[in-house]
N, C-alpha and C. Protein backbone atom coordinates (compact mmCIF):
# COMPACT_ATOMS: atom_id res chain seq x y z
N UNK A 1 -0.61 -5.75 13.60
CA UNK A 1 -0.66 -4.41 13.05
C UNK A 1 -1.31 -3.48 14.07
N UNK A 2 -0.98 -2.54 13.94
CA UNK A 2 -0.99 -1.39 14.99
C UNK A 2 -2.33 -0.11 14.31
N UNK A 3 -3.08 0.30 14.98
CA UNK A 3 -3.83 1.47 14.63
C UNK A 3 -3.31 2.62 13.95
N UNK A 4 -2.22 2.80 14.38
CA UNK A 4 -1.13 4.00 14.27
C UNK A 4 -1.33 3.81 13.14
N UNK A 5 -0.63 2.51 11.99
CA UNK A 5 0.18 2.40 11.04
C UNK A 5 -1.48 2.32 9.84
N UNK A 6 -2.42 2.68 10.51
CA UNK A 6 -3.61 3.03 9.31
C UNK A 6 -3.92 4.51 8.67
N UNK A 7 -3.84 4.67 7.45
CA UNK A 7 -4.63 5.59 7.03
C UNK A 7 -5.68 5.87 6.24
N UNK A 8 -6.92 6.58 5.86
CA UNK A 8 -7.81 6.30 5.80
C UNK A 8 -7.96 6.04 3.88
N UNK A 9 -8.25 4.96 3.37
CA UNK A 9 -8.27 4.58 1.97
C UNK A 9 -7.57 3.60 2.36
N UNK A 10 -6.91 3.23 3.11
CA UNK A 10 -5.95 1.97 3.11
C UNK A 10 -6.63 0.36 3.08
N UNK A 11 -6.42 -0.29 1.89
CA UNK A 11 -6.94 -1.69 1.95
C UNK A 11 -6.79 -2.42 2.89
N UNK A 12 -7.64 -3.30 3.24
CA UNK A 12 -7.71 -4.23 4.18
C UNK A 12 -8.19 -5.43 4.24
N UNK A 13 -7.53 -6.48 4.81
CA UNK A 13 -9.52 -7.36 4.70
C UNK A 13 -9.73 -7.90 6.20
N UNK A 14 -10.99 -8.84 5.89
CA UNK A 14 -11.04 -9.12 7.31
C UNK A 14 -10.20 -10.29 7.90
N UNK A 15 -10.07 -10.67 8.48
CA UNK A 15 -9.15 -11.53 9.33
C UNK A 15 -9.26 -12.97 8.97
N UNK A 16 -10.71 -13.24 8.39
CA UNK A 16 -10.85 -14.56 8.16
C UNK A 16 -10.31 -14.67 6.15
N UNK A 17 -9.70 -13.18 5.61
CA UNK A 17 -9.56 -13.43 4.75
C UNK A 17 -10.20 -13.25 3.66
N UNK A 18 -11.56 -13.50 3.73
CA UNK A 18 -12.56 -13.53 2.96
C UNK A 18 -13.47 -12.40 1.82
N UNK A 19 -13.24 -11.01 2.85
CA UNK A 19 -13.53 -9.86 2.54
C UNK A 19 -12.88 -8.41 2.69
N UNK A 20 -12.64 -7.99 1.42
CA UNK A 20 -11.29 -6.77 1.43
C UNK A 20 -12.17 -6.01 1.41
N UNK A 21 -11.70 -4.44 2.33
CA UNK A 21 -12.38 -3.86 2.06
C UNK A 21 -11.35 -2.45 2.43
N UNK A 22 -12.13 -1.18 2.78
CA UNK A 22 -11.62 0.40 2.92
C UNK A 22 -11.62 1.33 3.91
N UNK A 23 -10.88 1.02 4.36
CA UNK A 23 -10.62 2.35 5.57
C UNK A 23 -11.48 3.43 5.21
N UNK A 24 -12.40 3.96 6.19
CA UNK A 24 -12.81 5.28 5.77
C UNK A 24 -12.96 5.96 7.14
N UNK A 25 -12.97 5.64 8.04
CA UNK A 25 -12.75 6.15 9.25
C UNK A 25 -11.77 5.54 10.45
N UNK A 26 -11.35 5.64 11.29
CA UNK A 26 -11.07 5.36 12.87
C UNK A 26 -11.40 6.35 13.78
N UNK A 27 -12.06 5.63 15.10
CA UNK A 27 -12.39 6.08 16.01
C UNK A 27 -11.65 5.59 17.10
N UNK A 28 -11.55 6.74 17.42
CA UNK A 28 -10.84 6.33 18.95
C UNK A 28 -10.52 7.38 19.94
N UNK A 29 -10.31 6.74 21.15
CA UNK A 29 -9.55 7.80 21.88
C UNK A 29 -7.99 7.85 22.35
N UNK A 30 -7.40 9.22 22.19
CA UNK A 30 -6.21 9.16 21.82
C UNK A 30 -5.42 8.32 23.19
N UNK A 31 -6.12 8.43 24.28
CA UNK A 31 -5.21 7.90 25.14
C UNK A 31 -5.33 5.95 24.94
N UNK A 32 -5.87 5.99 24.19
CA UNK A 32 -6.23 4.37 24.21
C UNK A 32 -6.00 3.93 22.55
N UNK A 33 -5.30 4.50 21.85
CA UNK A 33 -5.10 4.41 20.17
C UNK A 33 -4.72 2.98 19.90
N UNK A 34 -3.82 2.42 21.02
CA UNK A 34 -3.06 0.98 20.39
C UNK A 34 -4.41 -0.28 20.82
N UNK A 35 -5.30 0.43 21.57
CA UNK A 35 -6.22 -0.97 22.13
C UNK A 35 -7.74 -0.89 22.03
N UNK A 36 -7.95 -0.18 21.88
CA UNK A 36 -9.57 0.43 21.28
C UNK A 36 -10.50 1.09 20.05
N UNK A 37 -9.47 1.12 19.55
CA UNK A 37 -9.74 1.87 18.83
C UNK A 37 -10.77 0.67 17.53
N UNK A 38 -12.13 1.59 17.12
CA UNK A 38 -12.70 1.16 16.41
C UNK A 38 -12.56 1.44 14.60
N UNK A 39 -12.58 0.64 13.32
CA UNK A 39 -12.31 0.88 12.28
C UNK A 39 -13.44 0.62 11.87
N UNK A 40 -13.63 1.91 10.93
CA UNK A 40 -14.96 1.55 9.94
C UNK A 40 -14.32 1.36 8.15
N UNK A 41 -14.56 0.23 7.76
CA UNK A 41 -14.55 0.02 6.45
C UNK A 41 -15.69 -0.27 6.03
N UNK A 42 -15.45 -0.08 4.17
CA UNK A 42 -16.77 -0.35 3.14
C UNK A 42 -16.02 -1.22 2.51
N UNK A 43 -16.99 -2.56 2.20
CA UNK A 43 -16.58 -3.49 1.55
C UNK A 43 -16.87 -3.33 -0.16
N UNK A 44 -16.59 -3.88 -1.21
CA UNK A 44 -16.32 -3.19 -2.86
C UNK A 44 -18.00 -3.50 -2.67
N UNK A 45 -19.18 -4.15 -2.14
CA UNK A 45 -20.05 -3.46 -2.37
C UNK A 45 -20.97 -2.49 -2.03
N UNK A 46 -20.48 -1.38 -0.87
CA UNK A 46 -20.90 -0.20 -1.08
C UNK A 46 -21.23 -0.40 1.00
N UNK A 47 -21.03 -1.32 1.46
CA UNK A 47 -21.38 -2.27 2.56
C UNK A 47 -20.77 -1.60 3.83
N UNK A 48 -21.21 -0.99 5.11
CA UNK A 48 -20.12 -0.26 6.19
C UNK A 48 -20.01 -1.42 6.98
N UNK A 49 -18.82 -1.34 7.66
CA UNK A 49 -18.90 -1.77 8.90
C UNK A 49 -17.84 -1.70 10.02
N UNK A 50 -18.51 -1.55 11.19
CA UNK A 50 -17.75 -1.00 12.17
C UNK A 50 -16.66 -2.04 12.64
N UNK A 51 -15.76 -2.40 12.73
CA UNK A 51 -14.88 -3.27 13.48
C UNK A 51 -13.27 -2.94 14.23
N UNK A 52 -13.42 -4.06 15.01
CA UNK A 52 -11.86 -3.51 16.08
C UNK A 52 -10.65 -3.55 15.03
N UNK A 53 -9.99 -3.24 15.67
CA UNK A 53 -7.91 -3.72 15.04
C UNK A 53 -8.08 -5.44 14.81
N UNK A 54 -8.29 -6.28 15.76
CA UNK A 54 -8.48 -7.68 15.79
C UNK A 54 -9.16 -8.07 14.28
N UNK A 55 -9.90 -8.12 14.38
CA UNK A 55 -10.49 -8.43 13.11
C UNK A 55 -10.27 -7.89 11.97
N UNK A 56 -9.35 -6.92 11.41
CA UNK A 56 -8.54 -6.72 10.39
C UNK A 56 -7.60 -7.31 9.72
N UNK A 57 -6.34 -7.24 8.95
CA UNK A 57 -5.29 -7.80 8.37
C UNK A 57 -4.80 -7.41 7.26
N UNK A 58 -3.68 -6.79 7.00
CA UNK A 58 -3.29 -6.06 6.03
C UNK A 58 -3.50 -7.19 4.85
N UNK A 59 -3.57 -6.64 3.50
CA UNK A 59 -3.63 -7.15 2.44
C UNK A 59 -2.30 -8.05 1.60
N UNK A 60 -1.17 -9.33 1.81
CA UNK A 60 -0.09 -9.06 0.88
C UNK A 60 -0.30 -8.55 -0.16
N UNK A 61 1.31 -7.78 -0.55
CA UNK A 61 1.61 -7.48 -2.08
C UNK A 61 1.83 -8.33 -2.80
N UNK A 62 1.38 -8.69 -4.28
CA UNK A 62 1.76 -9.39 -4.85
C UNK A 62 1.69 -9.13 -6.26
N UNK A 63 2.74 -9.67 -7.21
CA UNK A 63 3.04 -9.14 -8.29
C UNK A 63 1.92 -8.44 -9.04
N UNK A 64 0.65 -9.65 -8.95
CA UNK A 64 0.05 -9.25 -9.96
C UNK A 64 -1.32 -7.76 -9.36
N UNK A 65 -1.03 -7.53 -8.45
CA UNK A 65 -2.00 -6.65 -7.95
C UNK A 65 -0.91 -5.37 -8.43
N UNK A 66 0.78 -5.75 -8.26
CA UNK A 66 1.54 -4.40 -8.50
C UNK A 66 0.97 -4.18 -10.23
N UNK A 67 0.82 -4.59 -11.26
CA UNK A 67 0.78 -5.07 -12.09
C UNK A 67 -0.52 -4.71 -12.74
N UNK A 68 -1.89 -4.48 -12.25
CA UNK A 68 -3.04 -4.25 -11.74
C UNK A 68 -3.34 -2.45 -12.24
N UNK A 69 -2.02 -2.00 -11.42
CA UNK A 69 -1.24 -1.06 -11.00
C UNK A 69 -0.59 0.11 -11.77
N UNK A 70 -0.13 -0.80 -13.00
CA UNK A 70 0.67 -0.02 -13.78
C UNK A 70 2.12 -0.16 -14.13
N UNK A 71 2.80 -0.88 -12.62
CA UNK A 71 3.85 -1.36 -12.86
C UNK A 71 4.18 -2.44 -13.99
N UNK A 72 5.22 -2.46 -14.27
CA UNK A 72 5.72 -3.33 -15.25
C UNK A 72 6.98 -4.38 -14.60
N UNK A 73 7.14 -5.64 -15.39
CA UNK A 73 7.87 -6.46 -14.63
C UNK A 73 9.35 -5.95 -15.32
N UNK A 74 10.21 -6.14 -14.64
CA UNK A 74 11.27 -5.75 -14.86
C UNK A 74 13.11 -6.48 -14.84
N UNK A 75 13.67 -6.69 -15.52
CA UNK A 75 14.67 -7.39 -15.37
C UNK A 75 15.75 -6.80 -14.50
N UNK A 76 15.96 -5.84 -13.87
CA UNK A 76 16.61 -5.43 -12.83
C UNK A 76 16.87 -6.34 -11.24
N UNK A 77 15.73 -7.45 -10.82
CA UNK A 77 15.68 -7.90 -9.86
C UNK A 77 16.84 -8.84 -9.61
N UNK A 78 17.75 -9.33 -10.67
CA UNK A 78 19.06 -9.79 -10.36
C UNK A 78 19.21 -11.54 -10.11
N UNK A 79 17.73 -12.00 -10.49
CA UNK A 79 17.31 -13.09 -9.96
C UNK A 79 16.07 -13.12 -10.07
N UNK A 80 15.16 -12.34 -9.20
CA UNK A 80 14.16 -11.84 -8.51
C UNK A 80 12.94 -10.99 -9.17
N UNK A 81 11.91 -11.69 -8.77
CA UNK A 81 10.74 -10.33 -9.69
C UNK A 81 10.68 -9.03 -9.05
N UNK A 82 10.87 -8.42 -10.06
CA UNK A 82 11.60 -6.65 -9.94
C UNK A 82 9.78 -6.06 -10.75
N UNK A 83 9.08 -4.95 -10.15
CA UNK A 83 8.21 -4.60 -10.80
C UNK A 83 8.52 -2.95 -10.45
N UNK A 84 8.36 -2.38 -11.74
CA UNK A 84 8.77 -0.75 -11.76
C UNK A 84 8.12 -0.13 -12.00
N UNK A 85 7.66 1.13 -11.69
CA UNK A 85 6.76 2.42 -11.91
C UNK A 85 7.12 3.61 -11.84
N UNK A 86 6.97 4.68 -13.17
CA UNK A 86 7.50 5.47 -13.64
C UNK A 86 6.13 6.48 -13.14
N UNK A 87 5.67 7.29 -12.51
CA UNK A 87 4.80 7.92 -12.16
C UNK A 87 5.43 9.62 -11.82
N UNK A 88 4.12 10.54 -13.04
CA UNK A 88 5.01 11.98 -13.11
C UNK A 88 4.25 12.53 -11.96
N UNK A 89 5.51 13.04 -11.59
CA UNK A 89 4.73 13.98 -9.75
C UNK A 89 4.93 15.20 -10.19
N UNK A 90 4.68 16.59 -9.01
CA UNK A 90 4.87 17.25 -8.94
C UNK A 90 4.23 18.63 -10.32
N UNK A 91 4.77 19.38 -10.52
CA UNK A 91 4.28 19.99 -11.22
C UNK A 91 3.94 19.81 -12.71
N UNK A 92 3.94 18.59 -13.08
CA UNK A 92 3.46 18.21 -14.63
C UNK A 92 4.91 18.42 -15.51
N UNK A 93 5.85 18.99 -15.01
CA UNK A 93 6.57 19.10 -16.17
C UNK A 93 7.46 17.54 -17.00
N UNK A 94 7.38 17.38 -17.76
CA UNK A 94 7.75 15.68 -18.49
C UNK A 94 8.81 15.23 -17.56
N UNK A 95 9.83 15.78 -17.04
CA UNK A 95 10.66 15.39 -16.69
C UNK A 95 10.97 14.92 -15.39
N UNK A 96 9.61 15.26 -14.24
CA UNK A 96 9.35 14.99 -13.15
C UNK A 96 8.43 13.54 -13.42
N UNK A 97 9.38 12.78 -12.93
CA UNK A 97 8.82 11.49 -12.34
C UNK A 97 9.29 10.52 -10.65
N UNK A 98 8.46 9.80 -10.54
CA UNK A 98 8.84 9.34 -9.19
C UNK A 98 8.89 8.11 -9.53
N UNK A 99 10.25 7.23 -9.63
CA UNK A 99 10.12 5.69 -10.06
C UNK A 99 9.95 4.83 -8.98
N UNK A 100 9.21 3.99 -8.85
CA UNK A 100 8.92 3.46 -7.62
C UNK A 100 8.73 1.56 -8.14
N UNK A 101 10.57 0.80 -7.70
CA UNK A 101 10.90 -0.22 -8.04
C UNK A 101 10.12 -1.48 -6.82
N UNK A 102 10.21 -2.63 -6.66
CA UNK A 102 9.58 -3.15 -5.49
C UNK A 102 10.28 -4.62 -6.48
N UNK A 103 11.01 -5.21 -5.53
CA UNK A 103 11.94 -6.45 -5.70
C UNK A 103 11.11 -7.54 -4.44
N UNK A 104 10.43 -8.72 -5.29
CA UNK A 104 10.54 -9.76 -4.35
C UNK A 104 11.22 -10.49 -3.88
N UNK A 105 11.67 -10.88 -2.84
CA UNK A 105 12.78 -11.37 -2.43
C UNK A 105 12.39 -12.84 -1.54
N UNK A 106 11.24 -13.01 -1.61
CA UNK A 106 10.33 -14.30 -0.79
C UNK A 106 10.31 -13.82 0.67
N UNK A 107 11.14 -13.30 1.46
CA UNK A 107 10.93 -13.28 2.92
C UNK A 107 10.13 -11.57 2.75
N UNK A 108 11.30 -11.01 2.26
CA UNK A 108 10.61 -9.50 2.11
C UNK A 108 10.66 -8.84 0.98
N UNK A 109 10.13 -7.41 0.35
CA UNK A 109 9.99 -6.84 -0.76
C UNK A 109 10.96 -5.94 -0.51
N UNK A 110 11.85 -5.01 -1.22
CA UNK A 110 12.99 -4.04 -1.06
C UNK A 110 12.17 -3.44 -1.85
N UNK A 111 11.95 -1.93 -1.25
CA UNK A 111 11.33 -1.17 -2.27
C UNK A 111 12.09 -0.38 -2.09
N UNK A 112 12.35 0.93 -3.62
CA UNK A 112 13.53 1.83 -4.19
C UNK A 112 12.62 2.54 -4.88
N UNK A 113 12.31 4.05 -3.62
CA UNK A 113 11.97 5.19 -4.54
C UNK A 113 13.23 6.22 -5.27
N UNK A 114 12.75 6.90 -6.47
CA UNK A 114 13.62 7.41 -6.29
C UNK A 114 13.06 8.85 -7.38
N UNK A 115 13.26 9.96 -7.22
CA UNK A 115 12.97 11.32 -7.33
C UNK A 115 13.88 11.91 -8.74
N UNK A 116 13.54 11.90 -9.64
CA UNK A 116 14.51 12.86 -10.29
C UNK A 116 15.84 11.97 -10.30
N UNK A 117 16.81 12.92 -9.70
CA UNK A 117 18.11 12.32 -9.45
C UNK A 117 18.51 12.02 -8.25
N UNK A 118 17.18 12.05 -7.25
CA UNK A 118 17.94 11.57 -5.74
C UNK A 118 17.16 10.15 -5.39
N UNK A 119 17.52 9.24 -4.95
CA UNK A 119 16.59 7.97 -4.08
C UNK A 119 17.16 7.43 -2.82
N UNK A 120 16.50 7.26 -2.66
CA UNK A 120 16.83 5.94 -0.98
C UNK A 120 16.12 4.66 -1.45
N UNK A 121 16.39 3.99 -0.70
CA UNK A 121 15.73 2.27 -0.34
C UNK A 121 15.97 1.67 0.87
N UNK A 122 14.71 1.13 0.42
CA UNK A 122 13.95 0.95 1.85
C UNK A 122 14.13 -0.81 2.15
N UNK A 123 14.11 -1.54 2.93
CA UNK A 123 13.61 -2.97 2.77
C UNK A 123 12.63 -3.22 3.91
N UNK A 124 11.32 -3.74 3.37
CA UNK A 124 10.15 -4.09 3.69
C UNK A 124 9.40 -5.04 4.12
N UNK A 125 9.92 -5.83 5.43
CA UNK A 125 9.13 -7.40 5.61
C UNK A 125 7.69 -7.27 5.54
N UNK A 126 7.69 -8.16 4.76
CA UNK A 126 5.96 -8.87 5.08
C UNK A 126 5.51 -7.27 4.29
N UNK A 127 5.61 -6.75 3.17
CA UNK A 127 5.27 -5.50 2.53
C UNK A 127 3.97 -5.90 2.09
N UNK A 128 3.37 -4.82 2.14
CA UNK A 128 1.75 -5.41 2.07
C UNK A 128 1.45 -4.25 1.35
N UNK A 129 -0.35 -4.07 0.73
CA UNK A 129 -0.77 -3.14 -0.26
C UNK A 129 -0.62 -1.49 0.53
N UNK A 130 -0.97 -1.94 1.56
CA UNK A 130 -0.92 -0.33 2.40
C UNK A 130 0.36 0.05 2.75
N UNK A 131 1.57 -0.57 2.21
CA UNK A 131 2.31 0.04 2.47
C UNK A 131 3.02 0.68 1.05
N UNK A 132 2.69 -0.03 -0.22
CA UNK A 132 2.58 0.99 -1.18
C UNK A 132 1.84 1.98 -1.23
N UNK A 133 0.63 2.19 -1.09
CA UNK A 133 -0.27 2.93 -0.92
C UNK A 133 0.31 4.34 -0.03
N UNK A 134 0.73 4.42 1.31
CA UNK A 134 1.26 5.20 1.87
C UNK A 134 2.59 5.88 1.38
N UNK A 135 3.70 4.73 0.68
CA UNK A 135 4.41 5.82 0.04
C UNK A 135 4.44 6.23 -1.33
N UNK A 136 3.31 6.16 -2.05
CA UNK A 136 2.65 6.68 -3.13
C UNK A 136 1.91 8.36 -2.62
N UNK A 137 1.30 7.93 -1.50
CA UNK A 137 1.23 9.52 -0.49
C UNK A 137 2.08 10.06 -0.43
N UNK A 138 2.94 9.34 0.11
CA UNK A 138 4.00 10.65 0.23
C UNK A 138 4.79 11.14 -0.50
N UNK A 139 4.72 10.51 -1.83
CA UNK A 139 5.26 11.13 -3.03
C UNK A 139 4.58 12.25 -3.76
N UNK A 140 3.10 12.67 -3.04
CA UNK A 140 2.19 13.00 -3.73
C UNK A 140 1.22 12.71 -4.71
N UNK A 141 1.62 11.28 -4.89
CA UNK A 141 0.86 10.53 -5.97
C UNK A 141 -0.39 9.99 -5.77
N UNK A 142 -1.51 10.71 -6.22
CA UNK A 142 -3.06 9.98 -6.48
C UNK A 142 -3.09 8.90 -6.79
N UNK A 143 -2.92 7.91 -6.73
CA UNK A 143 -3.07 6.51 -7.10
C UNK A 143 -4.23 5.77 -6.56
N UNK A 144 -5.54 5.50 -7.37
CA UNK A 144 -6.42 4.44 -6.44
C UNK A 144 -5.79 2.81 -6.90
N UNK A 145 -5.33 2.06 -6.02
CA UNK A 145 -5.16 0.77 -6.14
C UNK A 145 -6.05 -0.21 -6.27
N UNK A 146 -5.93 -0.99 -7.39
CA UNK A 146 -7.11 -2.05 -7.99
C UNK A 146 -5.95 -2.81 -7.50
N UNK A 147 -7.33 -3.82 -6.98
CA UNK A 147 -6.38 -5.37 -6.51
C UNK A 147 -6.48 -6.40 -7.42
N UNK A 148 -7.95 -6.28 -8.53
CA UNK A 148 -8.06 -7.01 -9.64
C UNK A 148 -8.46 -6.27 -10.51
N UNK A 149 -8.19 -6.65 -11.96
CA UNK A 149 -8.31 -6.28 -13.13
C UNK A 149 -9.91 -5.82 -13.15
């Protein structure tokens, strides 16, 4: 994983696995972004700490964290656990929602936003929590992600 592909709230843990924790800063300098760059996370108890890219590791997705979440399991997956989320964006009016589907597929997750009446889909190897997280951003959606109940 790349520095680039962090933003700040984005889950993480550390490398040995053991401890998830929260983006709340990166430091770096821009000419050196892919190899120096330092990350500061807080671990869930309140805990900083400074560390490289190396010692990070994105979080997998997995049902029950989508689930955690709000999503619901869904019979659409065709086979496959299908988990769906109906989330109202935009200006409050009832009819604005952003459904945001995520199909396991064992190698990768296919995730299917979709707006009103327009969507795309996406397919996602190795889809991990920060990468819901980011396009929950860009839907405009506040979402803090619980990884457990």
């Amino acid at each position: 994983m790349k520095v680039k592909e962090l933003m700040i709230g984005d889950w993480m843990q550390f490398a040995d696995g053991n401890k998830k924790c929260t983006v709340i800063a990166i430091k770096c300098d821009a000419r050196y972004l892919e190899d120096e760059a330092i990350i500061t996370v807080m671990d869930r108890s309140g805990h900083w700490f400074d560390r490289e890219m190396d010692y990070l590791k994105p979080i997998p997705l997995t049902g029950e964290i989508l689930e955690n979440n709000g999503f619901r399991e869904d019979d659409k997956g065709f086979g496959h656990k299908c988990y769906l989320c109906a989330v109202p964006y935009g200006t409050g009016d009832d009819d604005d929602y952003a459904y945001l589907s995520l199909t396991d597929f064992g190698k990768y997750w296919q995730m299917e936003v979709s707006l009103v009446v327009s969507g795309t889909q996406t397919n996602i190897p190795n889809c991990c929590v920060h990468h819901v997280q980011h396009m929950l951003t860009l839907l405009g959606i506040d979402l803090e992600i619980k990884l457990e109940k």
